[in-house]
N, C-alpha and C. Protein backbone atom coordinates (compact mmCIF):
# COMPACT_ATOMS: atom_id res chain seq x y z
N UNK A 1 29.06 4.96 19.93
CA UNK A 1 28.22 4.07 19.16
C UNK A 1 26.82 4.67 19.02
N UNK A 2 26.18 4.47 17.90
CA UNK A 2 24.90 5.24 17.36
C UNK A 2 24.24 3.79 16.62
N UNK A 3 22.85 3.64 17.50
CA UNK A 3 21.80 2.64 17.09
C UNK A 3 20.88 2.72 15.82
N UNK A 4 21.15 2.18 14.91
CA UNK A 4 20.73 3.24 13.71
C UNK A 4 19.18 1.82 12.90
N UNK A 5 17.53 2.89 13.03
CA UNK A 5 16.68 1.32 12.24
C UNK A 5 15.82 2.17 10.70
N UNK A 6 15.73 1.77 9.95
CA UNK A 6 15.69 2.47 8.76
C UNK A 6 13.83 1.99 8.80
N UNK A 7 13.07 3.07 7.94
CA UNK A 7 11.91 2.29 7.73
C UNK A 7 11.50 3.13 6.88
N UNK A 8 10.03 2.80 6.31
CA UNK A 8 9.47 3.53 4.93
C UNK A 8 10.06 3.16 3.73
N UNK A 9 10.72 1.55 3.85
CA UNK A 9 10.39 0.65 2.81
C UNK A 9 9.26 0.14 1.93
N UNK A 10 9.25 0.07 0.89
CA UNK A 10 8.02 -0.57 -0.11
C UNK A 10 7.56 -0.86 -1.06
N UNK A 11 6.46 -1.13 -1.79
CA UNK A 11 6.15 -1.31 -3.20
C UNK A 11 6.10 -0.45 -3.77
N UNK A 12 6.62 0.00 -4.81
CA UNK A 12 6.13 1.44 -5.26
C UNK A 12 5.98 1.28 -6.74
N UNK A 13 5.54 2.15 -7.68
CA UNK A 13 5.37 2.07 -9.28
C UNK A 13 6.30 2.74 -9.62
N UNK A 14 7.01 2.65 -10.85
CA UNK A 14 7.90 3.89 -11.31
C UNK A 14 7.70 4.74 -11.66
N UNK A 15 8.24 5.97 -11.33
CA UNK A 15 7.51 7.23 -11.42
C UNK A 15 7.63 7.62 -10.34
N UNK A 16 7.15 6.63 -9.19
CA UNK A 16 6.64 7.31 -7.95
C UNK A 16 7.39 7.40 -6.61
N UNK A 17 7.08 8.01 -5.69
CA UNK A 17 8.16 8.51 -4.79
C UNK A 17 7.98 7.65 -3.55
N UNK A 18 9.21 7.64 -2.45
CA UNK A 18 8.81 6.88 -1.60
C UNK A 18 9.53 8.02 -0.34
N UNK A 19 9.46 7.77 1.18
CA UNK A 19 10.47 8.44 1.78
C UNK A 19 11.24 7.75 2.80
N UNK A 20 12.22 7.25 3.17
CA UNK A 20 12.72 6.40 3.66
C UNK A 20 13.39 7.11 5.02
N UNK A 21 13.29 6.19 6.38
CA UNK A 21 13.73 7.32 7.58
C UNK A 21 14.74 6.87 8.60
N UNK A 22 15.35 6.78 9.24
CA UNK A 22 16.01 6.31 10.33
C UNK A 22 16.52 6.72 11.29
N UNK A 23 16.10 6.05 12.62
CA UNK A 23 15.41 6.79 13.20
C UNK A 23 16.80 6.40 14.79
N UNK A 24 18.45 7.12 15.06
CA UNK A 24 19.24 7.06 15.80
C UNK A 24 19.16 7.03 17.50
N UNK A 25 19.57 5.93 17.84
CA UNK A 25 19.33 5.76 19.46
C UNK A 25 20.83 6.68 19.79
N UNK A 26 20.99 7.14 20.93
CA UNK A 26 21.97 7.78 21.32
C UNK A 26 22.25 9.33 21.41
N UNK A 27 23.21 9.74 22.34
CA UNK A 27 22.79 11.21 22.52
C UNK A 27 24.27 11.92 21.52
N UNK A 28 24.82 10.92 20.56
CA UNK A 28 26.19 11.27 20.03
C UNK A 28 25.33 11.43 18.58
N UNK A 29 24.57 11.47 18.08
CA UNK A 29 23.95 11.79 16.85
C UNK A 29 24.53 12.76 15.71
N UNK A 30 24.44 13.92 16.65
CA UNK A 30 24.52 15.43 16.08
C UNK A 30 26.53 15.33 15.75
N UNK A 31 27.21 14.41 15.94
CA UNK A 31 28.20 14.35 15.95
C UNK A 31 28.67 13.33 14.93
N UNK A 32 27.91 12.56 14.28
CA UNK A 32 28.38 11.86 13.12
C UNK A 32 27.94 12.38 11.62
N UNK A 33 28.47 12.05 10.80
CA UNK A 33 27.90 12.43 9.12
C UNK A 33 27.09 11.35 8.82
N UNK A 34 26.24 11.30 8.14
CA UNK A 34 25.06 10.25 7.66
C UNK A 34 25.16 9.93 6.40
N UNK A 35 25.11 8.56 6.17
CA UNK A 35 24.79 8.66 4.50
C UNK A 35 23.81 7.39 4.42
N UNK A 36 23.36 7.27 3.30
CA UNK A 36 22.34 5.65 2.84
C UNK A 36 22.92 5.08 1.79
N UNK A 37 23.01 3.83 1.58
CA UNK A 37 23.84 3.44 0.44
C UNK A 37 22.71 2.33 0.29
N UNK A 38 22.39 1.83 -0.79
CA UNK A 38 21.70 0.60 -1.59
C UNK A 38 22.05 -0.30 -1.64
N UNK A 39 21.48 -1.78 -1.96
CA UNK A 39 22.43 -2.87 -1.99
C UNK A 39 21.56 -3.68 -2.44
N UNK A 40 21.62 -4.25 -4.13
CA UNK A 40 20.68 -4.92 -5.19
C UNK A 40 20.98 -6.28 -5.00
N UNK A 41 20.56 -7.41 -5.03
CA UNK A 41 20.92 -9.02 -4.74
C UNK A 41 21.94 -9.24 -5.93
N UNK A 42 22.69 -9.25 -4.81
CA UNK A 42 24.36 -9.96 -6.37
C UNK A 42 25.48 -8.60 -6.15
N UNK A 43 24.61 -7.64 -5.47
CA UNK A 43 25.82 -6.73 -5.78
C UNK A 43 26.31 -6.21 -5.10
N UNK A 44 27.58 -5.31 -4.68
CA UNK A 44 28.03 -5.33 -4.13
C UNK A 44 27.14 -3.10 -3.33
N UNK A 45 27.82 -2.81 -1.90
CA UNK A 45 26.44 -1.69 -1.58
C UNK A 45 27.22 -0.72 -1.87
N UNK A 46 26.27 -0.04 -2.35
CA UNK A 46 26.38 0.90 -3.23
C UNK A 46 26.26 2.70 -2.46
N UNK A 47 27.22 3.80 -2.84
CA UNK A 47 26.59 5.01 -1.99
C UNK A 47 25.48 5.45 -2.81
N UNK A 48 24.86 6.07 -2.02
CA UNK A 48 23.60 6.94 -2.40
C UNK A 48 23.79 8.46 -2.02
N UNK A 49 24.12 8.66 -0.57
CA UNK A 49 23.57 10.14 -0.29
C UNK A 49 24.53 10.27 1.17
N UNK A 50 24.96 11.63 0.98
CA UNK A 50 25.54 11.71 2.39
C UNK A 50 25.12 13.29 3.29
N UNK A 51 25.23 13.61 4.44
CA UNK A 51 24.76 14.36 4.54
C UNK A 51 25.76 14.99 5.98
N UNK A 52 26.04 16.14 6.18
CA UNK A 52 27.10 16.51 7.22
C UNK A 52 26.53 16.24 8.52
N UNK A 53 26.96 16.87 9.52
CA UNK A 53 26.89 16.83 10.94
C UNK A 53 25.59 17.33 11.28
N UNK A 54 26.14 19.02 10.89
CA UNK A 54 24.46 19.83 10.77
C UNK A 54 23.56 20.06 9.76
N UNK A 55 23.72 19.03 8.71
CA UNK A 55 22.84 19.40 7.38
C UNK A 55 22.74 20.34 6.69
N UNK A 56 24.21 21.00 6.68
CA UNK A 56 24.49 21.85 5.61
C UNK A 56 24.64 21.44 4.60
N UNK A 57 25.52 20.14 4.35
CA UNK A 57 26.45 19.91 3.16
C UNK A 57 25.61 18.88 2.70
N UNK A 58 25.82 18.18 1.78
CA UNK A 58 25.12 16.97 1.29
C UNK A 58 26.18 16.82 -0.06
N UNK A 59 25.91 15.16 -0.33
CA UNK A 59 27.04 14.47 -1.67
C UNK A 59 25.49 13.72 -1.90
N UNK A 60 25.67 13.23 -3.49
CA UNK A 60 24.59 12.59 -4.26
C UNK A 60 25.46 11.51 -4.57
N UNK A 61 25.20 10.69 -5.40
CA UNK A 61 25.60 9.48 -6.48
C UNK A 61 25.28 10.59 -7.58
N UNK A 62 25.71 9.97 -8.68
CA UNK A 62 25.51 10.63 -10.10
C UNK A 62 23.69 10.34 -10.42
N UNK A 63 23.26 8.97 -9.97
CA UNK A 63 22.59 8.32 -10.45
C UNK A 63 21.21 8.72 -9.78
N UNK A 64 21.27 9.60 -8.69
CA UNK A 64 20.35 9.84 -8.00
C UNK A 64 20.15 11.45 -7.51
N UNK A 65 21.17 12.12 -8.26
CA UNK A 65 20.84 13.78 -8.03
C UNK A 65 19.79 13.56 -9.07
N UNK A 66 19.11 15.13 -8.29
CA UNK A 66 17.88 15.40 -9.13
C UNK A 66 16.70 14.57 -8.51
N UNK A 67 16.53 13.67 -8.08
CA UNK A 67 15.70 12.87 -7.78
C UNK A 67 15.31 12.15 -6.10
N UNK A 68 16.94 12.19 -5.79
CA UNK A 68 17.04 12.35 -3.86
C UNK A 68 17.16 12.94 -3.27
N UNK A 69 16.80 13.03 -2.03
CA UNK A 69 17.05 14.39 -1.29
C UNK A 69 17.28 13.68 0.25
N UNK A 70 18.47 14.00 0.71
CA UNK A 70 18.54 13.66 1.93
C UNK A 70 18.73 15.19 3.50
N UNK A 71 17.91 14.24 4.44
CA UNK A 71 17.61 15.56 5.12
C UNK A 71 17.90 14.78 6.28
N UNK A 72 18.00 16.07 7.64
CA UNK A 72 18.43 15.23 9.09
C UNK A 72 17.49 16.33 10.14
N UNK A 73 17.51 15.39 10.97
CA UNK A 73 16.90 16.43 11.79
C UNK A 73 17.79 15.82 12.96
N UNK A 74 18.47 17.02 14.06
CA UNK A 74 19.35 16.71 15.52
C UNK A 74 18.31 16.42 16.16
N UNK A 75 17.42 17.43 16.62
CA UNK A 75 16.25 17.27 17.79
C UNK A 75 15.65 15.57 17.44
N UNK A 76 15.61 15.34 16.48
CA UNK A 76 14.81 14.46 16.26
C UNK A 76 15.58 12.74 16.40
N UNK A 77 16.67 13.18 15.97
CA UNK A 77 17.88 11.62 15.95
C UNK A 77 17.29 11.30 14.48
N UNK A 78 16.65 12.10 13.77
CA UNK A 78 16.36 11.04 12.46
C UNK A 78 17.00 11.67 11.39
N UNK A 79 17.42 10.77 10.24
CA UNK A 79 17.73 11.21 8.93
C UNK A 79 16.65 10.54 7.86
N UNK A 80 16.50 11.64 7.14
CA UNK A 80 15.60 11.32 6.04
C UNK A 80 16.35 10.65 4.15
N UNK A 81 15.34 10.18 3.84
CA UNK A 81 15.62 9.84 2.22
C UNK A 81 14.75 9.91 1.71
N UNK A 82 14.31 11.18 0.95
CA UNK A 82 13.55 11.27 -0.20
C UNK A 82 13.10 11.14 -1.34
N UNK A 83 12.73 9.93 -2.29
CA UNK A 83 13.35 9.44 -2.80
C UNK A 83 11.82 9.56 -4.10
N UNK A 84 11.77 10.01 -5.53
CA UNK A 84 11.46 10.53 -6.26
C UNK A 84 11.49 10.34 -7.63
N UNK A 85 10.81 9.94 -8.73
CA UNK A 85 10.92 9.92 -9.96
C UNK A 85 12.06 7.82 -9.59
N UNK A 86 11.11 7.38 -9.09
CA UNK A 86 12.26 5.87 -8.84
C UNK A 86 12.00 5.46 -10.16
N UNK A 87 12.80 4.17 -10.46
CA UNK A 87 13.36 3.92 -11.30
C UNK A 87 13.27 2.27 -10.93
N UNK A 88 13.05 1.22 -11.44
CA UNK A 88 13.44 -0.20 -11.49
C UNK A 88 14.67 -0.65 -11.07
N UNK A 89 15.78 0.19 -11.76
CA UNK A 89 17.05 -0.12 -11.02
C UNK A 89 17.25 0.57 -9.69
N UNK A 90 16.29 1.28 -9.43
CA UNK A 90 16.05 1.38 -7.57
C UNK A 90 15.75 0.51 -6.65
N UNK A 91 15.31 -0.37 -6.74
CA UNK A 91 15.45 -1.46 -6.36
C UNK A 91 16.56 -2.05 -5.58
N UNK A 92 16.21 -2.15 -4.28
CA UNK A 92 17.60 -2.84 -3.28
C UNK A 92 17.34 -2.69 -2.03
N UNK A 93 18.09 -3.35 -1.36
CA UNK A 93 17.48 -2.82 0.00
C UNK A 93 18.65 -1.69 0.60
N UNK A 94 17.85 -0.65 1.26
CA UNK A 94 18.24 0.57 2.06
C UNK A 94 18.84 0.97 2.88
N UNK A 95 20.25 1.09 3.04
CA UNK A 95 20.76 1.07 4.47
C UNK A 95 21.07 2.40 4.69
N UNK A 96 20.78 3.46 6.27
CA UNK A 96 21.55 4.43 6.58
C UNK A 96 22.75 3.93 7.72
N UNK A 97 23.68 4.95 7.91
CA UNK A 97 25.11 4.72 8.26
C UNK A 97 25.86 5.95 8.83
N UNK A 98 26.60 5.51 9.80
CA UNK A 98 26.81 6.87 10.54
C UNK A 98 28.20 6.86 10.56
N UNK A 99 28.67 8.14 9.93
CA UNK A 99 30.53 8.08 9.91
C UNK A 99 30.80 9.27 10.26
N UNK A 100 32.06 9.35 10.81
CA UNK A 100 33.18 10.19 11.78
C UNK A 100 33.40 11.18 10.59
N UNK A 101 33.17 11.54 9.39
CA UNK A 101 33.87 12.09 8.58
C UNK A 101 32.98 12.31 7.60
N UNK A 102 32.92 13.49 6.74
CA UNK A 102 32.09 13.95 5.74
C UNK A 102 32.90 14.65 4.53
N UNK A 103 32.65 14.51 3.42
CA UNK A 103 31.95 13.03 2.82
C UNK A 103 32.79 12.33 2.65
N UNK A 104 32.25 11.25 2.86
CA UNK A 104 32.60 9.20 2.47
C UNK A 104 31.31 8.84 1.74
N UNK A 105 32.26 7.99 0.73
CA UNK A 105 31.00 7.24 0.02
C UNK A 105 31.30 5.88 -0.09
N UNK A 106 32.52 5.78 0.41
CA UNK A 106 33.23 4.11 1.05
C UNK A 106 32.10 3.56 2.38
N UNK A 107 31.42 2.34 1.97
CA UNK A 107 30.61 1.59 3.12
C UNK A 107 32.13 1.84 3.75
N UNK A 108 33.40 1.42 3.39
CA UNK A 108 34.33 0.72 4.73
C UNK A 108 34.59 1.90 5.95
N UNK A 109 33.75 3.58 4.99
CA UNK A 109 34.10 4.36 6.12
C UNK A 109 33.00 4.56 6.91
N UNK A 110 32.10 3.99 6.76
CA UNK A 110 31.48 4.15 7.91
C UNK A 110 31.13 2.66 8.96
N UNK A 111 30.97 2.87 10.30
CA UNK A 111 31.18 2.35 11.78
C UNK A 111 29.31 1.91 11.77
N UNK A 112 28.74 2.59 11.56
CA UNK A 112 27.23 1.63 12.30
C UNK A 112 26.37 1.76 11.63
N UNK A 113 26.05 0.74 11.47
CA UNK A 113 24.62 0.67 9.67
C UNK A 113 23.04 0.25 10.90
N UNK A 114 22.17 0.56 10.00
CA UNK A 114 20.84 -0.39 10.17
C UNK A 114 20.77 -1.60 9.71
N UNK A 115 19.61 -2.18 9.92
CA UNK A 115 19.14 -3.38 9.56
C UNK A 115 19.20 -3.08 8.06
N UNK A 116 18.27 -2.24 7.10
CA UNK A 116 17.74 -1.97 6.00
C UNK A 116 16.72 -2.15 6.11
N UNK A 117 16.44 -1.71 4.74
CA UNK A 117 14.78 -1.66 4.43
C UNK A 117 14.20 -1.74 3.14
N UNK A 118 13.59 -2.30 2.37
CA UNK A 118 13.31 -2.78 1.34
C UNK A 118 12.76 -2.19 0.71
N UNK A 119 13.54 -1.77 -0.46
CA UNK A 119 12.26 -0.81 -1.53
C UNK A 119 12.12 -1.47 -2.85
N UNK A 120 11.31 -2.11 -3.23
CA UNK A 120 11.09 -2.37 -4.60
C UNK A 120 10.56 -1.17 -5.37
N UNK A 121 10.73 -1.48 -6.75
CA UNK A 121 10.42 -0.60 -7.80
C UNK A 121 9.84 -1.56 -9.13
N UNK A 122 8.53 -1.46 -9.17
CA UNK A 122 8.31 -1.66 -10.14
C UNK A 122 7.69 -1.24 -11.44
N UNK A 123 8.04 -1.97 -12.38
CA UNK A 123 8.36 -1.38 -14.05
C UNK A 123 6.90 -1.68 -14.66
């Protein structure tokens, strides 16, 4: 089990960038795949970004290459979301997620989410 709290939620303008972080309790870290998925009021959560064990590999959404960038650090227990050129329909709140397997872009495959974290975007 991996303790997972997301932060660097916020207001932002469109256009503009935000970086979103989360930050893993536990010494099993370096042993799960990471991803962040979105989740807009009404809808159902959405993938965003996934990222391997050792941060070689990485998967996008269609909707967010070019513009996200997800990064990890082991030493650190944290994974990053870089997040760039936002958009209004960015908007949702933020969850990262830790799964046995790389890549998944199924929430059902991954085992331990955060709280989230709130990013508005406005137009």
């Amino acid at each position: 089990q991996v303790q997972l709290v997301e932060s660097g939620g916020g207001l932002v303008q469109a256009g503009g960038s935000l970086r979103l972080s989360c930050a893993a309790s536990g010494r099993t870290f370096s042993s799960y795949a990471m991803g962040w998925f979105f989740q807009a009021p009404g809808k159902e959560r959405d993938f965003v970004a996934a990222i391997d064990w050792r941060g070689y590999s990485t998967d996008y959404a269609d909707s967010v290459k070019g513009r996200f960038t997800i990064s990890r650090d082991n030493a650190k227990n944290t994974v990053n979301l870089q997040m760039s050129s936002l958009k209004f329909e960015d908007t949702a709140i933020y969850y990262c997620a830790a799964a046995s397997y790389f890549p998944r872009t199924l929430p059902g495959s991954y085992a331990n989410w955060g709280q989230g974290t709130q990013v508005t975007v406005s137009s």
